[in-house]
Structure formats: structure tokens, C-alpha cells
Protein backbone atom coordinates (compact mmCIF):
# COMPACT_ATOMS: atom_id res chain seq x y z
CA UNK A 1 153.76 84.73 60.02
CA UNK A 2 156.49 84.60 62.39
CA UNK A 3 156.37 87.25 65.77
CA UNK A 4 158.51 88.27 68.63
CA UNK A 5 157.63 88.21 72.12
CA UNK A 6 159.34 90.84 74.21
CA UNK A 7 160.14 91.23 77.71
CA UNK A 8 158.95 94.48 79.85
CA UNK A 9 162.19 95.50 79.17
CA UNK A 10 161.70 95.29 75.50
CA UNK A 11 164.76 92.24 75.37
CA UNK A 12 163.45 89.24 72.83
CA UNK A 13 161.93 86.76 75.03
CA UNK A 14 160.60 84.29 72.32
CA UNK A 15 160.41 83.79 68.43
CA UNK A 16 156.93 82.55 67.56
CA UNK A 17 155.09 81.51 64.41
CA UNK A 18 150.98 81.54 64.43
CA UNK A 19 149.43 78.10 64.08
CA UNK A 20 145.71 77.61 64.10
CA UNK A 21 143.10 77.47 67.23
CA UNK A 22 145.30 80.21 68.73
CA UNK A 23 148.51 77.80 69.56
CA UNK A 24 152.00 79.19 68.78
CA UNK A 25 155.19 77.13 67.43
CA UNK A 26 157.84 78.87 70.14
CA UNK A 27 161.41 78.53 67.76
CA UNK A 28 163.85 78.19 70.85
CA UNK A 29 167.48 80.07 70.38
CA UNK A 30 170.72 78.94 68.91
CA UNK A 31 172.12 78.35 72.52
CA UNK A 32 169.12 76.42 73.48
CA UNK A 33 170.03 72.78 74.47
CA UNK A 34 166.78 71.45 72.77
CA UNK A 35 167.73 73.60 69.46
CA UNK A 36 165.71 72.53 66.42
CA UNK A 37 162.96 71.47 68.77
CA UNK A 38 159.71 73.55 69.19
CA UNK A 39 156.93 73.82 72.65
CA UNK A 40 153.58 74.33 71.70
CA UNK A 41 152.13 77.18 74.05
CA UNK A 42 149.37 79.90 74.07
CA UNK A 43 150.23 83.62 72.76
CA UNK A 44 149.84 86.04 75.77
CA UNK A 45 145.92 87.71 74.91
CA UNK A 46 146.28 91.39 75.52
CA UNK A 47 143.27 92.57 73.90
CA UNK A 48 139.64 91.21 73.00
CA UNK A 49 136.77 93.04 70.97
CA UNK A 50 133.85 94.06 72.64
CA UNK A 51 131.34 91.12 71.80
CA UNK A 52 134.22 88.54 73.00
CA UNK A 53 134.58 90.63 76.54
CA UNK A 54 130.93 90.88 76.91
CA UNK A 55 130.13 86.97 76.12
CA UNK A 56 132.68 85.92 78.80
CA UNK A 57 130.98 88.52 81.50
CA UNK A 58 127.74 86.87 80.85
CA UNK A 59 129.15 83.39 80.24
CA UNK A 60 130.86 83.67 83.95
CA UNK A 61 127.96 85.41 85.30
CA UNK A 62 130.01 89.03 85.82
CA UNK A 63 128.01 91.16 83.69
CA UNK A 64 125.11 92.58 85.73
CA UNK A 65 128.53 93.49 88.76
CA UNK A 66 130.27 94.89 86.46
CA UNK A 67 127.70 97.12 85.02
CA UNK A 68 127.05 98.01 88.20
CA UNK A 69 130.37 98.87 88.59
CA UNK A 70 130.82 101.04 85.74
CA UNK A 71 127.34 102.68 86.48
CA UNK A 72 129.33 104.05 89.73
CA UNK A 73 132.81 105.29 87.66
CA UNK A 74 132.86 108.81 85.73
CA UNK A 75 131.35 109.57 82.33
CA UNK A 76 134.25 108.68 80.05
CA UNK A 77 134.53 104.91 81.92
CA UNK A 78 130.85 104.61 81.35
CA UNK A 79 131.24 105.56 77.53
CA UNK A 80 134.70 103.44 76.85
CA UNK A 81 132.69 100.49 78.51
CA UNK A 82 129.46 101.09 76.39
CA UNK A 83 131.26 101.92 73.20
CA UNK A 84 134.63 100.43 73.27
CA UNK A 85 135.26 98.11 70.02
CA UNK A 86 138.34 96.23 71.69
CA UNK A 87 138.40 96.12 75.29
CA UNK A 88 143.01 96.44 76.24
CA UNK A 89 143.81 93.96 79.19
CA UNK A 90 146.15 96.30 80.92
CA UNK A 91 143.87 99.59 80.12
CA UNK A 92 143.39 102.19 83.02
CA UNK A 93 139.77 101.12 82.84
CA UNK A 94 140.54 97.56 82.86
CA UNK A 95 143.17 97.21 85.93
CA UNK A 96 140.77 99.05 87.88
CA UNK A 97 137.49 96.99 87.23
CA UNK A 98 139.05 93.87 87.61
CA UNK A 99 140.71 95.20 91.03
CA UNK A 100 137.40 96.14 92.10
CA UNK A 101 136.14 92.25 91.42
CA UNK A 102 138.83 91.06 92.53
CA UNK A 103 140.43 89.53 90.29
CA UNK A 104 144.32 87.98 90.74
CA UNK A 105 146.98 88.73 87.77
CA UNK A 106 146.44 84.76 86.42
CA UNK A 107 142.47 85.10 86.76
CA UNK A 108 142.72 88.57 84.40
CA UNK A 109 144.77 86.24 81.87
CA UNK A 110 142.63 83.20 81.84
CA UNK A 111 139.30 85.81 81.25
CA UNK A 112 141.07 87.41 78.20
CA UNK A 113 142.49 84.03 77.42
CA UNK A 114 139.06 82.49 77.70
CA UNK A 115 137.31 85.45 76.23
CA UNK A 116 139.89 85.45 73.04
CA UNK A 117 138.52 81.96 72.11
CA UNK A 118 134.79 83.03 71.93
């Protein structure tokens, strides 16, 4: 099933259509020089479910720090992190935990990339 990708500014950025293991078929635009031609490239990962996030805290040795972490934030971080069925990559929560770990813009993609594959 096709999907667009949008820009910030909410201008179409990219025409994709789902392929399997994750990898999209990127339809390029009319005034495209390589028109009829397609890139294969990886769907931006804005959201994971819980078990996925979890598994790639453990798997890159994060989760006891960022249990810590939460242990230190208020009540309703504690509960989205303990209950939470889909864990959003640009959440409140999230931009602030991965701030705290230190985490660069590309590193928070390649977790939630990583994480989307588990």
C-alpha cells in the first residue's frame, strides 16, 4: 500500500510503497531526471511498542540507566515508561531521556530504527 512522506512543513517529500523486511520502493516525481526509476531506502521509524524499546535497552546495555533515570522523573513519566504499549520517538518523555543519555538526533534514529527490527 502506497504512503506519503511529508516534510515538517507538511509539503510531499516522497511517494513510497511498503516492501518487505521494512525497505520502501521511493516512486521519484514526474520532474525527476531518473523518472520511472525507484531507490530502495528505510521508512523514517517514529514509533516502537514497548517489548521492541525494551529489547534494544537491554540489547545495548541502557536499561538498568535508564530506569534509573525514570526512577528520578515525576509519577506520570514513571507510569508512561512502565505501562506505555508504544513508546513515540519524538514524545515529551522521549526527547528528554535520550537528552539525558546523551544521545545525538542520528543515534535516537538508529535506536528506533534498530529497535523497529526486533
Amino acid at each position: 500500500m502506497p504512503y506519503v512522506s511529508r516534510s515538517a512543513g507538511g509539503a510531499i517529500d516522497g511517494l513510497y510503497e511498503q516492501l518487505q523486511g521494512g525497505v520502501a520502493e521511493e516512486f521519484l516525481p514526474d520532474d525527476d531526471p531518473e523518472l520511472g526509476t525507484f531507490r530502495d531506502t528505510s521508512p523514517e521509524v517514529f514509533s516502537v511498542s514497548a517489548r521492541q524499546f525494551r529489547l534494544m535497552l537491554r540489547r545495548t546495555g541502557l536499561l538498568d540507566q535508564v530506569k534509573a533515570w525514570v526512577a528520578q522523573q515525576d509519577g506520570e513519566t514513571q507510569d508512561a515508561f512502565e505501562y506505555s504499549g508504544t513508546f513515540v520517538k519524538n514524545s515529551p518523555m522521549m526527547t528528554a531521556g535520550f537528552k539525558a543519555m546523551g544521545f545525538t538526533a542520528q543515534q535516537i534514529d538508529e535506536f528506533f530504527t534498530a529497535a523497529s527490527q526486533l
